[in-house]
C-alpha atoms as a PDB file:
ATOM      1  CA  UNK A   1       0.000   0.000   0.000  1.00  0.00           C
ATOM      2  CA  UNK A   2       2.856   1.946   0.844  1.00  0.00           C
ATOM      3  CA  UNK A   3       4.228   1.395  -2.549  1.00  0.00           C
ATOM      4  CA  UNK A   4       0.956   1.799  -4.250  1.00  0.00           C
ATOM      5  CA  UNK A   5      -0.752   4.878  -2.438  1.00  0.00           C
ATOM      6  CA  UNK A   6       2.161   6.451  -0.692  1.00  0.00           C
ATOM      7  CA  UNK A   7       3.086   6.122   2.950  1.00  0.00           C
ATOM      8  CA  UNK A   8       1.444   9.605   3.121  1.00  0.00           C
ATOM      9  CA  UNK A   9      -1.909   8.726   1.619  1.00  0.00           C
ATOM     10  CA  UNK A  10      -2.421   5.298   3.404  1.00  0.00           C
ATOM     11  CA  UNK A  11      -4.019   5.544   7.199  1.00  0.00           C
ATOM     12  CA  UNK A  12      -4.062   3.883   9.654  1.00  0.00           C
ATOM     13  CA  UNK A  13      -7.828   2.505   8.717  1.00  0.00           C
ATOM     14  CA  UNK A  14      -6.420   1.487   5.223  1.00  0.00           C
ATOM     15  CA  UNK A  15      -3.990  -0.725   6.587  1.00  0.00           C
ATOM     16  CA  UNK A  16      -6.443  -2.138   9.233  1.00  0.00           C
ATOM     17  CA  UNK A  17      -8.643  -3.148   6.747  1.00  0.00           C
ATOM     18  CA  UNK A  18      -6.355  -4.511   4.104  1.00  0.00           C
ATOM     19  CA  UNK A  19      -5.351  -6.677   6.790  1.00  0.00           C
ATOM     20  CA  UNK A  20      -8.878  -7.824   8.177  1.00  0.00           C
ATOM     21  CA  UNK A  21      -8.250  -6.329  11.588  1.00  0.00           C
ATOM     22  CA  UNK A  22     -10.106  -3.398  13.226  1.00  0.00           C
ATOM     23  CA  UNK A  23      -8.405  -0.320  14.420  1.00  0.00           C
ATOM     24  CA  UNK A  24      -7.901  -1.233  17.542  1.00  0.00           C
ATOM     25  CA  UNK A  25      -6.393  -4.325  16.945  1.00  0.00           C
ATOM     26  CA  UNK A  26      -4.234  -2.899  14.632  1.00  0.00           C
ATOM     27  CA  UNK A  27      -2.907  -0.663  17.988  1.00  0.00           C
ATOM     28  CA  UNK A  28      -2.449  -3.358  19.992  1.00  0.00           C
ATOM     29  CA  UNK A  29       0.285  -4.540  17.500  1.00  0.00           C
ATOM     30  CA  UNK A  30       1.925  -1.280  16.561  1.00  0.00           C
ATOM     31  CA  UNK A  31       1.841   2.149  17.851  1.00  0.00           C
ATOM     32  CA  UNK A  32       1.405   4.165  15.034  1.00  0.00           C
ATOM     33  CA  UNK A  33       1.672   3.684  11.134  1.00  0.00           C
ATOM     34  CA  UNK A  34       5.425   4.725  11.227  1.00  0.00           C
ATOM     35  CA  UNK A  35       5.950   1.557  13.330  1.00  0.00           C
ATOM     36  CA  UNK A  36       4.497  -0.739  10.461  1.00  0.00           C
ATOM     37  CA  UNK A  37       7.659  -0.371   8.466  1.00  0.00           C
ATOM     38  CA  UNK A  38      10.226  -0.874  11.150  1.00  0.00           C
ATOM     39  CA  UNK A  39       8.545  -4.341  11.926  1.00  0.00           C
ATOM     40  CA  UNK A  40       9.753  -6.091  14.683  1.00  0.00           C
ATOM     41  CA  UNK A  41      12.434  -4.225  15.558  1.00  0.00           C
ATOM     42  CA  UNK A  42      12.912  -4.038  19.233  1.00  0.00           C
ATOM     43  CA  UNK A  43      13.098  -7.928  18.842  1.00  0.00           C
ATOM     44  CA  UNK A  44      15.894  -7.084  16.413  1.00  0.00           C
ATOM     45  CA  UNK A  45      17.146  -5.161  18.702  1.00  0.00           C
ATOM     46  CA  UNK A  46      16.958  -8.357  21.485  1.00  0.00           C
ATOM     47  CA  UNK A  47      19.072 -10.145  18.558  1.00  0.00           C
ATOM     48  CA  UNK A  48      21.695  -7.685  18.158  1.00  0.00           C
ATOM     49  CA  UNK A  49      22.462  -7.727  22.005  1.00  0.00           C
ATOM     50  CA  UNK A  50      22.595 -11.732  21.784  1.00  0.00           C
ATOM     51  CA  UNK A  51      25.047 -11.375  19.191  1.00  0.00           C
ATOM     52  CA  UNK A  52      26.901  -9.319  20.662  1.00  0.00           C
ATOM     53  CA  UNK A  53      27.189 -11.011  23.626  1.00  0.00           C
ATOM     54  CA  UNK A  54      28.210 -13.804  21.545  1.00  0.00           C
ATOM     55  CA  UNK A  55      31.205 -12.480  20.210  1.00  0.00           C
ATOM     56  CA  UNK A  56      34.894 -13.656  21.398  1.00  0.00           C
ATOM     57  CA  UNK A  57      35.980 -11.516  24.328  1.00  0.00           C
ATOM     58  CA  UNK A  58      39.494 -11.437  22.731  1.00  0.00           C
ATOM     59  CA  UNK A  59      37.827  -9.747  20.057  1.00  0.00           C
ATOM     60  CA  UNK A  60      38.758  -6.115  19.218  1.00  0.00           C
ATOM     61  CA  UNK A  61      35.625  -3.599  19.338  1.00  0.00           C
ATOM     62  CA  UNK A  62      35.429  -2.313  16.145  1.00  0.00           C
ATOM     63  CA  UNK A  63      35.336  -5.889  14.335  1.00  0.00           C
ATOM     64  CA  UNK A  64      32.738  -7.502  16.526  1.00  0.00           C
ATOM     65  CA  UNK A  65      30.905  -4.288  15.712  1.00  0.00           C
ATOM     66  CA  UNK A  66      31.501  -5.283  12.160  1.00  0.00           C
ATOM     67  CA  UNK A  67      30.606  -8.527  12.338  1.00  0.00           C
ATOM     68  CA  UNK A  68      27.212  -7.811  13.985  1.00  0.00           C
ATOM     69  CA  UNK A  69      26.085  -5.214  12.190  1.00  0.00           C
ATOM     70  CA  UNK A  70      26.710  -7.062   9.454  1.00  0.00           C
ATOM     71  CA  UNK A  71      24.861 -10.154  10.623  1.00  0.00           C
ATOM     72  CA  UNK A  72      22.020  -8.180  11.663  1.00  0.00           C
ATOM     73  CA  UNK A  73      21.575  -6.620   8.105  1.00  0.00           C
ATOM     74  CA  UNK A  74      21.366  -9.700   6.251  1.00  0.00           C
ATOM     75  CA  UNK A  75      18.143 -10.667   4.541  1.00  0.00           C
ATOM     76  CA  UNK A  76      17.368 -13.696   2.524  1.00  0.00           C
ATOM     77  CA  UNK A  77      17.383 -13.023  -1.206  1.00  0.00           C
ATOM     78  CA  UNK A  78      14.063 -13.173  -1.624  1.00  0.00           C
ATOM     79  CA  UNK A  79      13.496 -10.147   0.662  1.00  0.00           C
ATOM     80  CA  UNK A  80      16.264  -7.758  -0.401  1.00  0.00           C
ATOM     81  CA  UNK A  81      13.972  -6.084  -3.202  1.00  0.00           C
ATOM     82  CA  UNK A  82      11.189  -6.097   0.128  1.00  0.00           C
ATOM     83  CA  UNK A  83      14.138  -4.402   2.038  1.00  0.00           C
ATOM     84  CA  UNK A  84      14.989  -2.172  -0.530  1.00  0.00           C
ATOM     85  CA  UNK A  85      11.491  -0.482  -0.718  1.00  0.00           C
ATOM     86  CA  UNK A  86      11.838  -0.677   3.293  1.00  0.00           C
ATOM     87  CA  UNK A  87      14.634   1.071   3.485  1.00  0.00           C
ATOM     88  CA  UNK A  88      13.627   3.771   0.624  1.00  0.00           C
ATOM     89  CA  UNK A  89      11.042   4.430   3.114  1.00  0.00           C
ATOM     90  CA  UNK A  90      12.332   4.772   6.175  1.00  0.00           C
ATOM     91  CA  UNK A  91      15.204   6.859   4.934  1.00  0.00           C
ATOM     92  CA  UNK A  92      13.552   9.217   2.202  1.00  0.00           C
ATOM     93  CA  UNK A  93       9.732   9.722   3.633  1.00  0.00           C
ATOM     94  CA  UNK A  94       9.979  12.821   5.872  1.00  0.00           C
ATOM     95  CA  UNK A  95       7.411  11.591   8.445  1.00  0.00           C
ATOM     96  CA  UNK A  96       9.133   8.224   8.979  1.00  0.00           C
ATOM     97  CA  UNK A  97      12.783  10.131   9.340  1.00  0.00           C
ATOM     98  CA  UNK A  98      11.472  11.886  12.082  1.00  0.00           C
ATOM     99  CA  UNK A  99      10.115   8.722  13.716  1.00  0.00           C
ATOM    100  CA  UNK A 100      13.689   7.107  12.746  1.00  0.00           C
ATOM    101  CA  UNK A 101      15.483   9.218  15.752  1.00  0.00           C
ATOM    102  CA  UNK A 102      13.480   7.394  17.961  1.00  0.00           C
ATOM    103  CA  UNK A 103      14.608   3.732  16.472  1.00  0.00           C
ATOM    104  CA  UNK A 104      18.226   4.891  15.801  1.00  0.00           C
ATOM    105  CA  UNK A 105      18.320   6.471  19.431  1.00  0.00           C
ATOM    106  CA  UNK A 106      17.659   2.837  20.585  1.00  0.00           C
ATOM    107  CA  UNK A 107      20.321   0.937  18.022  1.00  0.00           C
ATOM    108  CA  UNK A 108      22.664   3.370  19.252  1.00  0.00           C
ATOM    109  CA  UNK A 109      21.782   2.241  22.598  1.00  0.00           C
ATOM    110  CA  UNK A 110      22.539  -1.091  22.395  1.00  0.00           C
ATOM    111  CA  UNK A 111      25.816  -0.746  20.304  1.00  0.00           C
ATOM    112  CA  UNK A 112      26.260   1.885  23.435  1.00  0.00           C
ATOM    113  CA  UNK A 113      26.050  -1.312  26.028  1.00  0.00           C
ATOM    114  CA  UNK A 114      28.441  -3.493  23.918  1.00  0.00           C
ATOM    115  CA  UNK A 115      30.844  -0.622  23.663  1.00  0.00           C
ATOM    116  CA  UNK A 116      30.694  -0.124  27.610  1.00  0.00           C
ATOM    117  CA  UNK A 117      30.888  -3.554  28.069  1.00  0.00           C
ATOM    118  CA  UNK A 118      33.998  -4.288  25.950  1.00  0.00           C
ATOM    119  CA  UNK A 119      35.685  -0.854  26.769  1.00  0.00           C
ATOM    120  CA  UNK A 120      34.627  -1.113  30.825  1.00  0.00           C
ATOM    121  CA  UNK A 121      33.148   2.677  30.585  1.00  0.00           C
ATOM    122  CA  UNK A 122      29.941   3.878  31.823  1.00  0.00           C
ATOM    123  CA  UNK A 123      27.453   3.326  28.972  1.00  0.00           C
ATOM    124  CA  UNK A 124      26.951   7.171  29.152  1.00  0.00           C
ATOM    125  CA  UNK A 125      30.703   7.784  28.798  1.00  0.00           C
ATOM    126  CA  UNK A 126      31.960   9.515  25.671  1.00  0.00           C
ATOM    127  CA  UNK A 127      33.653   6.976  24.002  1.00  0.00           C
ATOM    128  CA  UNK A 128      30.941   4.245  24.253  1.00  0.00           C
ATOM    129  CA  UNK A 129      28.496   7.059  22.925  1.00  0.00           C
ATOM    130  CA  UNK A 130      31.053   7.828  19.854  1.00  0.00           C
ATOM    131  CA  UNK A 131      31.177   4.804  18.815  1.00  0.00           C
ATOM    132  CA  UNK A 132      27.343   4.087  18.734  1.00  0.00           C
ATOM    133  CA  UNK A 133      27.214   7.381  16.786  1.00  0.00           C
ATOM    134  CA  UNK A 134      30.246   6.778  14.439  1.00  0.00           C
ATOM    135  CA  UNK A 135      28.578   3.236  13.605  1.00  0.00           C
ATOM    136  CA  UNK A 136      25.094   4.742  13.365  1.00  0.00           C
ATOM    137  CA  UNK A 137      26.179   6.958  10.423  1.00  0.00           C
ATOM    138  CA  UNK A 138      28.203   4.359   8.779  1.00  0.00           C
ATOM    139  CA  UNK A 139      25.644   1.784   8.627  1.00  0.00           C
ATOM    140  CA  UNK A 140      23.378   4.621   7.155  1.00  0.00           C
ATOM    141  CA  UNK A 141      25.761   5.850   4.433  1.00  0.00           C
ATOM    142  CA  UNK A 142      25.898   2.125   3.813  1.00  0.00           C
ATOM    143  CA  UNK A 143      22.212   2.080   3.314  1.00  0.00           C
ATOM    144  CA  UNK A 144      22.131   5.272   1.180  1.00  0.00           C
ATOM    145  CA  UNK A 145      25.329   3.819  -1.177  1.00  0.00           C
ATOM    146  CA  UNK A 146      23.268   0.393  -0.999  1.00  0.00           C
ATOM    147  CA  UNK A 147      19.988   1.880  -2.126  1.00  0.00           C
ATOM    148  CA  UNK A 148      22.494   3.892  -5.177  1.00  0.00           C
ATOM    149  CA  UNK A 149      23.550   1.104  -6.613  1.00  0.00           C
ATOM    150  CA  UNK A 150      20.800  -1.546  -7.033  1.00  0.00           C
ATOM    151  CA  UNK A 151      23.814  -4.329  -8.491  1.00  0.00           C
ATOM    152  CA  UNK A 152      25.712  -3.887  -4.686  1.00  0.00           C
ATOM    153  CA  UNK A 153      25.131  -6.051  -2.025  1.00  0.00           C
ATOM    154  CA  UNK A 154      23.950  -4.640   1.365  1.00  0.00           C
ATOM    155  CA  UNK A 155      26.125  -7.237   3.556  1.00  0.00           C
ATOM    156  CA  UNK A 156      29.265  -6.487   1.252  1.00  0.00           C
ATOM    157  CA  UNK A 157      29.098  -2.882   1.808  1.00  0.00           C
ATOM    158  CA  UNK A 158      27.778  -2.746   5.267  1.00  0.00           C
ATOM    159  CA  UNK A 159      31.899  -4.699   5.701  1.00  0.00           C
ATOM    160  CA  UNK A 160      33.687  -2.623   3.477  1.00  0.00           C
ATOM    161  CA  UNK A 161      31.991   0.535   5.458  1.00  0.00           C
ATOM    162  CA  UNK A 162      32.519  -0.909   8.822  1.00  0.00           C
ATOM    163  CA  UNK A 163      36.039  -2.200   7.924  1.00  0.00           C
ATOM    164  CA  UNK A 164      37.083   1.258   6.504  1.00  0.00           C
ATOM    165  CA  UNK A 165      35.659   2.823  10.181  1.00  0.00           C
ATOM    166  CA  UNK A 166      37.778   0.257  12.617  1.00  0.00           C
ATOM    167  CA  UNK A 167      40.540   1.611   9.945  1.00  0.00           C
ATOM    168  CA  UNK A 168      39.903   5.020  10.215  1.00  0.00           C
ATOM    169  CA  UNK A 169      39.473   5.764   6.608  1.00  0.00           C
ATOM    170  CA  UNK A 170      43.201   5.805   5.716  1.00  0.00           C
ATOM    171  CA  UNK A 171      45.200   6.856   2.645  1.00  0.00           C
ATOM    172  CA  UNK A 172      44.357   3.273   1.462  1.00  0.00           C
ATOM    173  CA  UNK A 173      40.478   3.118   2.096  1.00  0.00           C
ATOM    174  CA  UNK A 174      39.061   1.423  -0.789  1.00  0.00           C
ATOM    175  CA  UNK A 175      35.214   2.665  -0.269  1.00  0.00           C
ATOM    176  CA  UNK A 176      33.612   4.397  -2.886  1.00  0.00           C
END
């Protein structure tokens, strides 16, 4: 519908009744209609933390950040085209990029915890924040490239991004 009508032009009560549901039940699944394209994403969310906590101890920061992000990216082929037209949304419809501060404000959060975690800071602290942030707008201007270039593959450049971060973006970065 979003496709179709616009995410604009489709309510609430559209949605509702394309799926046979009433209103009502349609709130007791999501909060608003900007919450129908994130999904389940505070289980996400849950998933990321497992993974994290997953990861070697030995492990340096940056490349278990890698690695998860990564991991938690990946779609089966058959979805990518589904998560392409997700991801158009959520980055390019003004209504849904102001609801995305609230759902990056929690990612951050959690890559926030690892970073604490791993770095034995206060989750508040400035470095653990940093690196949320820093991997926040990587993994977004690896969505933005991804979206660019329809022939790319989101899990290869989410990598080369993250890679080129734990890096620093060198003389002999590769990204492009």
């Amino acid at each position: 519908m979003f496709d179709r009508d616009g995410f604009d032009a489709t309510t609430v009560d559209d949605i509702a009744k394309a799926a046979g549901i009433g209103r009502r039940t349609f709130f007791r699944y999501f909060d608003s209609k900007n919450d129908v394209v994130w999904g389940a994403f505070t289980d996400q969310l849950e998933y990321m933390r497992e993974r994290f906590a997953a990861r070697p101890p030995a492990e340096p920061v940056m490349e278990s950040l890698r690695a998860v992000v990564v991991d938690f990216n990946r779609v089966a082929p058959a979805e990518t085209e589904r998560h392409r037209r997700r991801l158009e949304l959520i980055l390019r419809v003004p209504a849904l990029q102001a609801h995305s501060t609230l759902r990056y404000a929690d990612w951050r959060e959690v890559v926030a915890e690892f970073a604490a975690q791993r770095t034995g800071r206060q989750r508040a602290d400035l470095t653990p924040q940093a690196i949320a942030h820093a991997a926040l707008g990587t993994a977004l201007a690896a969505y933005e490239h991804w979206l660019g270039d329809p022939d790319s593959d989101l899990a290869t450049v989410l990598d080369t991004a993250f890679a080129e971060l734990a890096r620093g973006f060198g003389e002999e970065s590769r990204c492009s």
